[in-house]
C-alpha atoms as a PDB file:
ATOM      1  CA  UNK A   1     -88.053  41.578 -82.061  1.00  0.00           C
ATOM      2  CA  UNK A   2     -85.685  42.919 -79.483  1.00  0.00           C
ATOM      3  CA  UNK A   3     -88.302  45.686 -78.422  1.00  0.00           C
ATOM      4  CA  UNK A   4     -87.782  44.579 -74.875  1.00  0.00           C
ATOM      5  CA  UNK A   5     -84.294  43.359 -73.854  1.00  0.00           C
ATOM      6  CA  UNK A   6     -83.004  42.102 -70.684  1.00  0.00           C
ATOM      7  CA  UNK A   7     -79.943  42.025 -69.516  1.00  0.00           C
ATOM      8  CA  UNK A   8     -78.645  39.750 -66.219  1.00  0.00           C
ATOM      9  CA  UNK A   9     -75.189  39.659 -65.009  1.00  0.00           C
ATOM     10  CA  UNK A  10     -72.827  37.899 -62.423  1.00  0.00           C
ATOM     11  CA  UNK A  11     -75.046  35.753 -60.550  1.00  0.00           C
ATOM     12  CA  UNK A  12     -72.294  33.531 -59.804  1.00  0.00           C
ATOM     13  CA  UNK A  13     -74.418  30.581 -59.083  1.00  0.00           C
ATOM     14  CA  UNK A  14     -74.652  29.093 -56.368  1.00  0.00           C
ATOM     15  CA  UNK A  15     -73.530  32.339 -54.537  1.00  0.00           C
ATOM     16  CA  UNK A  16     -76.122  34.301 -56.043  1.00  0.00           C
ATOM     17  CA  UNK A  17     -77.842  36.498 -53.778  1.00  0.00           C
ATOM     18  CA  UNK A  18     -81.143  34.465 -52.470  1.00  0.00           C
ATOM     19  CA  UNK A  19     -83.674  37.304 -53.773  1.00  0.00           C
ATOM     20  CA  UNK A  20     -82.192  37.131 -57.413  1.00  0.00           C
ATOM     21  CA  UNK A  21     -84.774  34.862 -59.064  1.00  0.00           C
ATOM     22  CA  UNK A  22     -87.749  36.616 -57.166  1.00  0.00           C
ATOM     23  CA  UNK A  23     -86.508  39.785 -58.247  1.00  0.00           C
ATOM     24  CA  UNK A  24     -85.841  38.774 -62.056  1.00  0.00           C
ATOM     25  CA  UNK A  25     -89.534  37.239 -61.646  1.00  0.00           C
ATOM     26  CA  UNK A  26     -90.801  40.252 -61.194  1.00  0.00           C
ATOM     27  CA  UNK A  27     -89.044  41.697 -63.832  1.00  0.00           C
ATOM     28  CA  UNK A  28     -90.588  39.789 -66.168  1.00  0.00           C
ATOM     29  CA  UNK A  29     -93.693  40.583 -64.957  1.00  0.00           C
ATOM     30  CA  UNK A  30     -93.142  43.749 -65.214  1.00  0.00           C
ATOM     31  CA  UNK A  31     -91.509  44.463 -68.575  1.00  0.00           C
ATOM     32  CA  UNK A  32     -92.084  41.262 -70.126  1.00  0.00           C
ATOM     33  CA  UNK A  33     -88.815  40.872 -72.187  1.00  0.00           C
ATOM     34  CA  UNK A  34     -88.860  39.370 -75.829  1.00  0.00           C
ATOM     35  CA  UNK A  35     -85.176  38.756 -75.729  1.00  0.00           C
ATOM     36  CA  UNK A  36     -82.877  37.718 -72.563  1.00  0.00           C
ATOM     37  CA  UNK A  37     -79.440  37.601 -72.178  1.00  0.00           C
ATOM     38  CA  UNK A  38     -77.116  36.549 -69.537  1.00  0.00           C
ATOM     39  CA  UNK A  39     -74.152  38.339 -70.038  1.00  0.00           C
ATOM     40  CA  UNK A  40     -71.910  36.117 -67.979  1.00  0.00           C
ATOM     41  CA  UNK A  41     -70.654  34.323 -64.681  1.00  0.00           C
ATOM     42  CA  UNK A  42     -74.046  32.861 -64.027  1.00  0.00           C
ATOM     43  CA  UNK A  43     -72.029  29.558 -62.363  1.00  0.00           C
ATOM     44  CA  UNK A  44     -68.957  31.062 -60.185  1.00  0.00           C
ATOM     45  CA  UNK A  45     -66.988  27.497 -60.302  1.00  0.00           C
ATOM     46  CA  UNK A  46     -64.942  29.068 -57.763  1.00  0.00           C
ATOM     47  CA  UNK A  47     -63.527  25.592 -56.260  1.00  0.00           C
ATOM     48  CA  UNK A  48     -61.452  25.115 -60.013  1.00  0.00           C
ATOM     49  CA  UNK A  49     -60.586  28.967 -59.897  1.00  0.00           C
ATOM     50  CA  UNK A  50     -57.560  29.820 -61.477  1.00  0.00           C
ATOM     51  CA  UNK A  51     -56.617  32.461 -58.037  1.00  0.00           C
ATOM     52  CA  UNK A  52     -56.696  31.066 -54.389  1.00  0.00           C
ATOM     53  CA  UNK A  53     -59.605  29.231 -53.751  1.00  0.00           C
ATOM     54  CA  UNK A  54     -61.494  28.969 -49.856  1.00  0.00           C
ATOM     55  CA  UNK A  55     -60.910  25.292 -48.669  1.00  0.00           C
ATOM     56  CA  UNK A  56     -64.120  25.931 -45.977  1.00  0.00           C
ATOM     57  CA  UNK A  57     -66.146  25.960 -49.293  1.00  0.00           C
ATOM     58  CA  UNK A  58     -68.078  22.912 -51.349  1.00  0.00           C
ATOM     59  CA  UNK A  59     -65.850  21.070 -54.067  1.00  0.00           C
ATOM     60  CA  UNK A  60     -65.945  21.852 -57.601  1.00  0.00           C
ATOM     61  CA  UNK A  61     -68.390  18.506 -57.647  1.00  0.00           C
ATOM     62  CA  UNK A  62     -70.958  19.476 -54.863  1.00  0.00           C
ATOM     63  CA  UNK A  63     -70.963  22.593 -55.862  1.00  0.00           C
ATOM     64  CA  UNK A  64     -72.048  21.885 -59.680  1.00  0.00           C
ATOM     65  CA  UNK A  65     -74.503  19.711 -58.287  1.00  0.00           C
ATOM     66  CA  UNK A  66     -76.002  22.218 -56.561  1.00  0.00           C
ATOM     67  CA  UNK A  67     -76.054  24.677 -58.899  1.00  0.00           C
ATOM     68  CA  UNK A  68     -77.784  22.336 -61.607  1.00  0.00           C
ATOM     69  CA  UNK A  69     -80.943  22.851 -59.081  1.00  0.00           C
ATOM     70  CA  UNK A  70     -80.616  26.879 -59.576  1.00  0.00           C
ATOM     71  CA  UNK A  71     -80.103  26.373 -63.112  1.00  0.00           C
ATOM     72  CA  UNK A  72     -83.114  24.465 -63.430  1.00  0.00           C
ATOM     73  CA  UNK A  73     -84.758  27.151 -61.322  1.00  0.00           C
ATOM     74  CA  UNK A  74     -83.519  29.560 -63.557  1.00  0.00           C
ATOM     75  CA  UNK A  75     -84.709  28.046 -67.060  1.00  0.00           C
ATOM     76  CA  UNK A  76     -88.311  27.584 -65.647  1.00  0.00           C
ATOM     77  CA  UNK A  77     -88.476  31.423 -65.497  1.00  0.00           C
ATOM     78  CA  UNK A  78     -86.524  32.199 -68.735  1.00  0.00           C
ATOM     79  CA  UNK A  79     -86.344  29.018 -71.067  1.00  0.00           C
ATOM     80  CA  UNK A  80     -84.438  30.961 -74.028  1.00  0.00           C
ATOM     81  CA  UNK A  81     -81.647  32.450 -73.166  1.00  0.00           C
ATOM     82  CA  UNK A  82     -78.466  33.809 -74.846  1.00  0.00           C
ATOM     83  CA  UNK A  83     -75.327  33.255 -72.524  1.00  0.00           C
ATOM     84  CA  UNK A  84     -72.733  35.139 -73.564  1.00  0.00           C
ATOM     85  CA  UNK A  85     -68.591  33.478 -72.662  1.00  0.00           C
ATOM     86  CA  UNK A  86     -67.038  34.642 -69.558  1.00  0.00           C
ATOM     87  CA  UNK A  87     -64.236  34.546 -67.394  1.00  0.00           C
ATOM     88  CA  UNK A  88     -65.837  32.251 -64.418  1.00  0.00           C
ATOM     89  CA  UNK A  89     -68.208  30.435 -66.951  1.00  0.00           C
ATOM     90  CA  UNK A  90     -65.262  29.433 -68.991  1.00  0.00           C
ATOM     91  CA  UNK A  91     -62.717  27.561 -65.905  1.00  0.00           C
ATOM     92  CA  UNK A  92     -63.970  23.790 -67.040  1.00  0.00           C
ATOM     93  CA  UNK A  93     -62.274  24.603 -70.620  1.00  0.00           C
ATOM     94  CA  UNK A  94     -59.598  26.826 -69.614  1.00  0.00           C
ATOM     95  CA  UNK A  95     -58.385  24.007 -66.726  1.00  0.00           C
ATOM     96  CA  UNK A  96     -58.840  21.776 -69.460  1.00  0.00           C
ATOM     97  CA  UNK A  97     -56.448  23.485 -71.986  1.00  0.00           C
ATOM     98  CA  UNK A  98     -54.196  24.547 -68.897  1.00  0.00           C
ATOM     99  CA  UNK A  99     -53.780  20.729 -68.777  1.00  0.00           C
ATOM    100  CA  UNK A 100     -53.411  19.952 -72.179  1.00  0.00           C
ATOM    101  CA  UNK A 101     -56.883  18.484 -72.845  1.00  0.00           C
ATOM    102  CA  UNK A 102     -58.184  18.368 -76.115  1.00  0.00           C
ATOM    103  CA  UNK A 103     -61.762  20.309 -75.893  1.00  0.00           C
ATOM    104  CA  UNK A 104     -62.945  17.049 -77.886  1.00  0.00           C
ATOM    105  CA  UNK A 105     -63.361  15.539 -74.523  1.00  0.00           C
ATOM    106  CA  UNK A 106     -65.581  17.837 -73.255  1.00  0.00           C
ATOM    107  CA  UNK A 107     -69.271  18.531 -72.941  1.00  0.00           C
ATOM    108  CA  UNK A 108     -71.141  21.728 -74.263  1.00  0.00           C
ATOM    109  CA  UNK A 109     -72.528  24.192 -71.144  1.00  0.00           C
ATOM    110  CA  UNK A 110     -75.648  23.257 -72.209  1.00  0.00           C
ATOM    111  CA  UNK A 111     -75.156  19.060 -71.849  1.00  0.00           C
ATOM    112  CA  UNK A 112     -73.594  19.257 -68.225  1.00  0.00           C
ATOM    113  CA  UNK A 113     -76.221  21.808 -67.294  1.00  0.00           C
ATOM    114  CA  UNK A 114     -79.269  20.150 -68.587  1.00  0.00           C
ATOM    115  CA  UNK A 115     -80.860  23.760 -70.047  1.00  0.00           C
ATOM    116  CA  UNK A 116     -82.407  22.732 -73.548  1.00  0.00           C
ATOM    117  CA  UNK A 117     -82.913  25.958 -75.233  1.00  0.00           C
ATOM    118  CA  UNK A 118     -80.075  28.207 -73.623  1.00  0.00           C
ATOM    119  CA  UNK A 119     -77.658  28.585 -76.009  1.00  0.00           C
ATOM    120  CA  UNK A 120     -74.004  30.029 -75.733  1.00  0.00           C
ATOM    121  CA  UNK A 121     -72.106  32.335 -77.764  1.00  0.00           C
ATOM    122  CA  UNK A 122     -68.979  34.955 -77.404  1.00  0.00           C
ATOM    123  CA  UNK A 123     -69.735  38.667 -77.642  1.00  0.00           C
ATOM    124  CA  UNK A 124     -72.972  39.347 -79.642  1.00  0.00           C
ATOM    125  CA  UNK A 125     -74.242  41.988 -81.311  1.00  0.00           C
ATOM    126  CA  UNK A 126     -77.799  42.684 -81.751  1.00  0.00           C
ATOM    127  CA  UNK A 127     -79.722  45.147 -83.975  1.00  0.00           C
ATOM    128  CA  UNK A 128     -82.835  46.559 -81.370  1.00  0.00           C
ATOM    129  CA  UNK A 129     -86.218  47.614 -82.484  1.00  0.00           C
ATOM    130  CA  UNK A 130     -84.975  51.452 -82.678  1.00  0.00           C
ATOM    131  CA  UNK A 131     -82.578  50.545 -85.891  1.00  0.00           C
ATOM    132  CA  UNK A 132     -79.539  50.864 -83.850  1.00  0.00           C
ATOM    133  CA  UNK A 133     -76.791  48.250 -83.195  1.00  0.00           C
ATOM    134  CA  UNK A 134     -76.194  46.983 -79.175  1.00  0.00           C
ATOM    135  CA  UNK A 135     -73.009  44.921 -78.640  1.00  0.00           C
ATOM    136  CA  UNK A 136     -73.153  42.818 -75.804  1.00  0.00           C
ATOM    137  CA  UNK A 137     -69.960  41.796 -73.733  1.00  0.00           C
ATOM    138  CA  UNK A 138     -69.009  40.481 -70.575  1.00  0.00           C
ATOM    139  CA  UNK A 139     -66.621  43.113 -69.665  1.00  0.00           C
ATOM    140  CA  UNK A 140     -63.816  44.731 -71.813  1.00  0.00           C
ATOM    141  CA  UNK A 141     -63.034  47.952 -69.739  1.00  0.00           C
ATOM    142  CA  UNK A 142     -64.077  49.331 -66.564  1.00  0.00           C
ATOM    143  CA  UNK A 143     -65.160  52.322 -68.253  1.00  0.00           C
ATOM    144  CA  UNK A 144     -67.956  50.976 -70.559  1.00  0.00           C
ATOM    145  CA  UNK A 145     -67.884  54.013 -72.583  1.00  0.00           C
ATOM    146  CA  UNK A 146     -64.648  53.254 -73.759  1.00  0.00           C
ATOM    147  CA  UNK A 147     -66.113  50.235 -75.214  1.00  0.00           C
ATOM    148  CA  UNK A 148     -68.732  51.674 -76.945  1.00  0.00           C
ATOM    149  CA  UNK A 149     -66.370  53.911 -78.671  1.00  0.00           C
ATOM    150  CA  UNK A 150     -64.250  51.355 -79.408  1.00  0.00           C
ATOM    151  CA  UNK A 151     -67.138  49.423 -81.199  1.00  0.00           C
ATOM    152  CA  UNK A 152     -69.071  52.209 -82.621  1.00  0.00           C
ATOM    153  CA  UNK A 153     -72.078  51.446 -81.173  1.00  0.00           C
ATOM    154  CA  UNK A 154     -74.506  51.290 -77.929  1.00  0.00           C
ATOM    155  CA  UNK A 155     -72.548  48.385 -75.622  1.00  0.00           C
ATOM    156  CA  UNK A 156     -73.938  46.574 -72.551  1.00  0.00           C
ATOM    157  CA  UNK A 157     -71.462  44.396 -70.378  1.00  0.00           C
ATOM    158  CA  UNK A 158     -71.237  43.163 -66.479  1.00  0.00           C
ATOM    159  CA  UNK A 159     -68.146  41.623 -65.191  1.00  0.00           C
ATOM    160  CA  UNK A 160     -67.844  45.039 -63.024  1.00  0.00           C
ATOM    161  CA  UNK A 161     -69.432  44.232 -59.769  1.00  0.00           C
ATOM    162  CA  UNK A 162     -69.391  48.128 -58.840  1.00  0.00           C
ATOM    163  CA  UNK A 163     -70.356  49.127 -61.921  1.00  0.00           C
ATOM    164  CA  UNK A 164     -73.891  50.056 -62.210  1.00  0.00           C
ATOM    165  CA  UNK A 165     -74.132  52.721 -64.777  1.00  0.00           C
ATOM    166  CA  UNK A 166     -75.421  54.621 -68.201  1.00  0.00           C
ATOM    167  CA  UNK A 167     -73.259  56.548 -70.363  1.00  0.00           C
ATOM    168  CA  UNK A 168     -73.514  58.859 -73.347  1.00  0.00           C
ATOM    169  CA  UNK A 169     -71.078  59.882 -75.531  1.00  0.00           C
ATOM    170  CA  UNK A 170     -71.449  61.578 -79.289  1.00  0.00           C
ATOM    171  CA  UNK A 171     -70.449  62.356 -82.667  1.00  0.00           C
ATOM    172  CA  UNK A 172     -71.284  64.080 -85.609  1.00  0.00           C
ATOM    173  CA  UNK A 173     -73.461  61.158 -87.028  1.00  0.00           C
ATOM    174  CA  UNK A 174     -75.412  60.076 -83.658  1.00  0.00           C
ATOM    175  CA  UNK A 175     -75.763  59.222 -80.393  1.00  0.00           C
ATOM    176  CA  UNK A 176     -74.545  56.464 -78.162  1.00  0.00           C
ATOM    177  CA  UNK A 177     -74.605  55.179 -74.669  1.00  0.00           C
ATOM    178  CA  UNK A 178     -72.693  51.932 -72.860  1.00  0.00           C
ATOM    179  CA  UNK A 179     -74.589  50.014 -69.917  1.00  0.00           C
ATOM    180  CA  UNK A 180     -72.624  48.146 -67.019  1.00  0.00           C
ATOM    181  CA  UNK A 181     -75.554  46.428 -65.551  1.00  0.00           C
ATOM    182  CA  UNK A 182     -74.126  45.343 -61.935  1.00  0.00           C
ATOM    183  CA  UNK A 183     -74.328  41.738 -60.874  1.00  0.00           C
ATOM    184  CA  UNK A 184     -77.128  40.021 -58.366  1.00  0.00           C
ATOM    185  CA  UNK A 185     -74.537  38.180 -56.017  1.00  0.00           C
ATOM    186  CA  UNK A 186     -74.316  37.218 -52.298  1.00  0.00           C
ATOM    187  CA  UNK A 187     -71.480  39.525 -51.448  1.00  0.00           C
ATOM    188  CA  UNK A 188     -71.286  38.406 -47.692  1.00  0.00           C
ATOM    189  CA  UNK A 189     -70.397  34.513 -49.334  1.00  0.00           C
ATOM    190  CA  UNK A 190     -66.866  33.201 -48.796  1.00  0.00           C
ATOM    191  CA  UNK A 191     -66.373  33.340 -52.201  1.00  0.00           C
ATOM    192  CA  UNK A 192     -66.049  36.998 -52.531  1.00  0.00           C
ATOM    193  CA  UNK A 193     -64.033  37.657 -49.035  1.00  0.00           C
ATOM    194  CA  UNK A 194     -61.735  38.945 -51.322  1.00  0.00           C
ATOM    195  CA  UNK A 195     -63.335  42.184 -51.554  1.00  0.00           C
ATOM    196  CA  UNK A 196     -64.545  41.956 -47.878  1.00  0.00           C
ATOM    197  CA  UNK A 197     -62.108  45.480 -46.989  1.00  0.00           C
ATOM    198  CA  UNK A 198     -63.193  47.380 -49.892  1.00  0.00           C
ATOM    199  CA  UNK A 199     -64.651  50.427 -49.429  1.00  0.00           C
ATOM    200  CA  UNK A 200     -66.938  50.257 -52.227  1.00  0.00           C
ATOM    201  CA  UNK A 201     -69.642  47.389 -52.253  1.00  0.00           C
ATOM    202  CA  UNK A 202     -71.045  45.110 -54.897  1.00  0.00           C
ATOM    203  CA  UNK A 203     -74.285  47.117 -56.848  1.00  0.00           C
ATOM    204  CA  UNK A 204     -77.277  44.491 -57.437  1.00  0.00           C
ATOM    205  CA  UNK A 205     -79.348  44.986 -60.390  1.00  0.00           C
ATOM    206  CA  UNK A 206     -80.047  44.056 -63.757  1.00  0.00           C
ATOM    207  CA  UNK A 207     -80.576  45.845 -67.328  1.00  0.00           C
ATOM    208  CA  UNK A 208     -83.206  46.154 -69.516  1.00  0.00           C
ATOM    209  CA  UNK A 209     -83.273  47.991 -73.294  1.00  0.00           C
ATOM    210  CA  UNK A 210     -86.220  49.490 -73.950  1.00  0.00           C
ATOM    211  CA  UNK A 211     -86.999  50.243 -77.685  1.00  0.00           C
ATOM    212  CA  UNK A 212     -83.572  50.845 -78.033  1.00  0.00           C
ATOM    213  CA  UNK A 213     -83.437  53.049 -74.564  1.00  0.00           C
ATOM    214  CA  UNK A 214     -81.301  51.398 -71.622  1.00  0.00           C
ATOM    215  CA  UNK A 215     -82.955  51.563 -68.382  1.00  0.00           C
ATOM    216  CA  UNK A 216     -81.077  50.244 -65.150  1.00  0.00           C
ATOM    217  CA  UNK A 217     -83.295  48.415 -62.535  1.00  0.00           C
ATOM    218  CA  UNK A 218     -81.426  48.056 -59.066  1.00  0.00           C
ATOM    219  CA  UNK A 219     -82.255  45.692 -56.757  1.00  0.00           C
ATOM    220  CA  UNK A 220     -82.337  47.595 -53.149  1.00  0.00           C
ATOM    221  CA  UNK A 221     -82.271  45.648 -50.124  1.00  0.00           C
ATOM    222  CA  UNK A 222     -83.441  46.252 -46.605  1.00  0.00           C
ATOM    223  CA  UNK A 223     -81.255  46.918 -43.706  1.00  0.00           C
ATOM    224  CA  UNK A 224     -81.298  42.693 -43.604  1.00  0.00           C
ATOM    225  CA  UNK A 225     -79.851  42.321 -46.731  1.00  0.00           C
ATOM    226  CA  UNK A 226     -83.437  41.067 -47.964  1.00  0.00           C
ATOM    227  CA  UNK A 227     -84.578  42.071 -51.662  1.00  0.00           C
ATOM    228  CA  UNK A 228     -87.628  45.007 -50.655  1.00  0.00           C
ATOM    229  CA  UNK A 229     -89.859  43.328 -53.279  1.00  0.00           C
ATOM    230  CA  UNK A 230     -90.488  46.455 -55.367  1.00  0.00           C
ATOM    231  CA  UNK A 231     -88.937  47.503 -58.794  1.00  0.00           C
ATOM    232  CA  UNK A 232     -87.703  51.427 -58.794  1.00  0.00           C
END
């Protein structure tokens, strides 16, 4: 178990970027994971963000709506998933607390998005088919390193749009790397015009751990923004 492992990040749904599922398809295909995880923001819920939100853009109700068609989408190609907590994933419960409602009112992720099998945890930690420990994270630290020295162990995490990355570090007793594993998101969307004057742009991709070796798997577009339809 956990020979193959992928990782997705930041998909943001429904501002995902409109290649995403043919390019995780393919994936699949390809590498044929035994264990998925989506390391967080797969639903954006931008409309009950906690920052300035775009008024041109669906309400927090259309917009869930919506997105329960990706999600469904989504589960036909991977129906087990891990979801690890994250900072857009978790609005409904943070408004709610913001507010002062008990979290007795509300519904698990997995009731309001009609997924059966998905289920949802905080950081995890997983022990690959090499013997060594993986700690998986939405995003602690722009340097992922840091995190996996902080941990004392290999460390994958997203959250880091520009992030797309592998790094090593040592000691005496063995080696270690940390992953940041992009995100597969519509960066031209209103939702991220936030970041439409920065000089760096989003990196698409996903992650996948290979009998305990990380490999990176970018998704390169076309000079039309469209997916190329080949894994390098």
């Amino acid at each position: 178990m956990h020979q193959s492992v992928l990782v997705i990040s930041d998909l943001h749904i429904p501002y995902h970027h409109k290649d995403s599922f043919d390019f995780l398809k393919e994936v699949k295909k390809q590498f044929k994971p035994d264990t998925v995880i989506n390391i967080g923001d797969l639903l954006d819920f931008h409309a009950i963000s906690m920052q300035e939100t775009n008024p041109d853009l669906p309400s927090a109700g259309d917009k869930l709506s919506l997105s329960k068609s990706y999600i469904k989408e989504l589960e036909s190609i991977f129906p087990d998933v891990t979801e690890v907590h994250s900072n857009h994933s978790s609005l409904v419960y943070r408004r709610a607390i913001k507010y002062g409602m008990s979290a007795q009112f509300l519904r698990p992720y997995g009731d309001f998005l009609g997924t059966k099998k998905w289920k949802w945890v905080d950081d995890i930690t997983l022990k690959l088919s090499n013997g060594k420990r993986c700690h998986f994270t939405h995003g602690k630290s722009a340097d992922v390193l840091k995190v996996s020295q902080t941990m004392g162990m290999n460390c994958v995490q997203g959250h880091y749009h520009t992030q797309f990355n592998i790094k090593y570090w040592a000691n005496p007793d063995d080696l270690y790397w940390g992953m940041n594993v992009g995100c597969l998101i519509n960066q031209k969307s209103m939702a991220f015009s936030y970041a439409r004057n920065f000089n760096t742009r989003f990196v698409l991709g996903c992650g996948v751990i290979l009998n305990g070796v990380p490999r990176l798997l970018p998704m390169v577009l076309n000079n039309n923004g469209d997916w190329i339809k080949e894994i390098v």
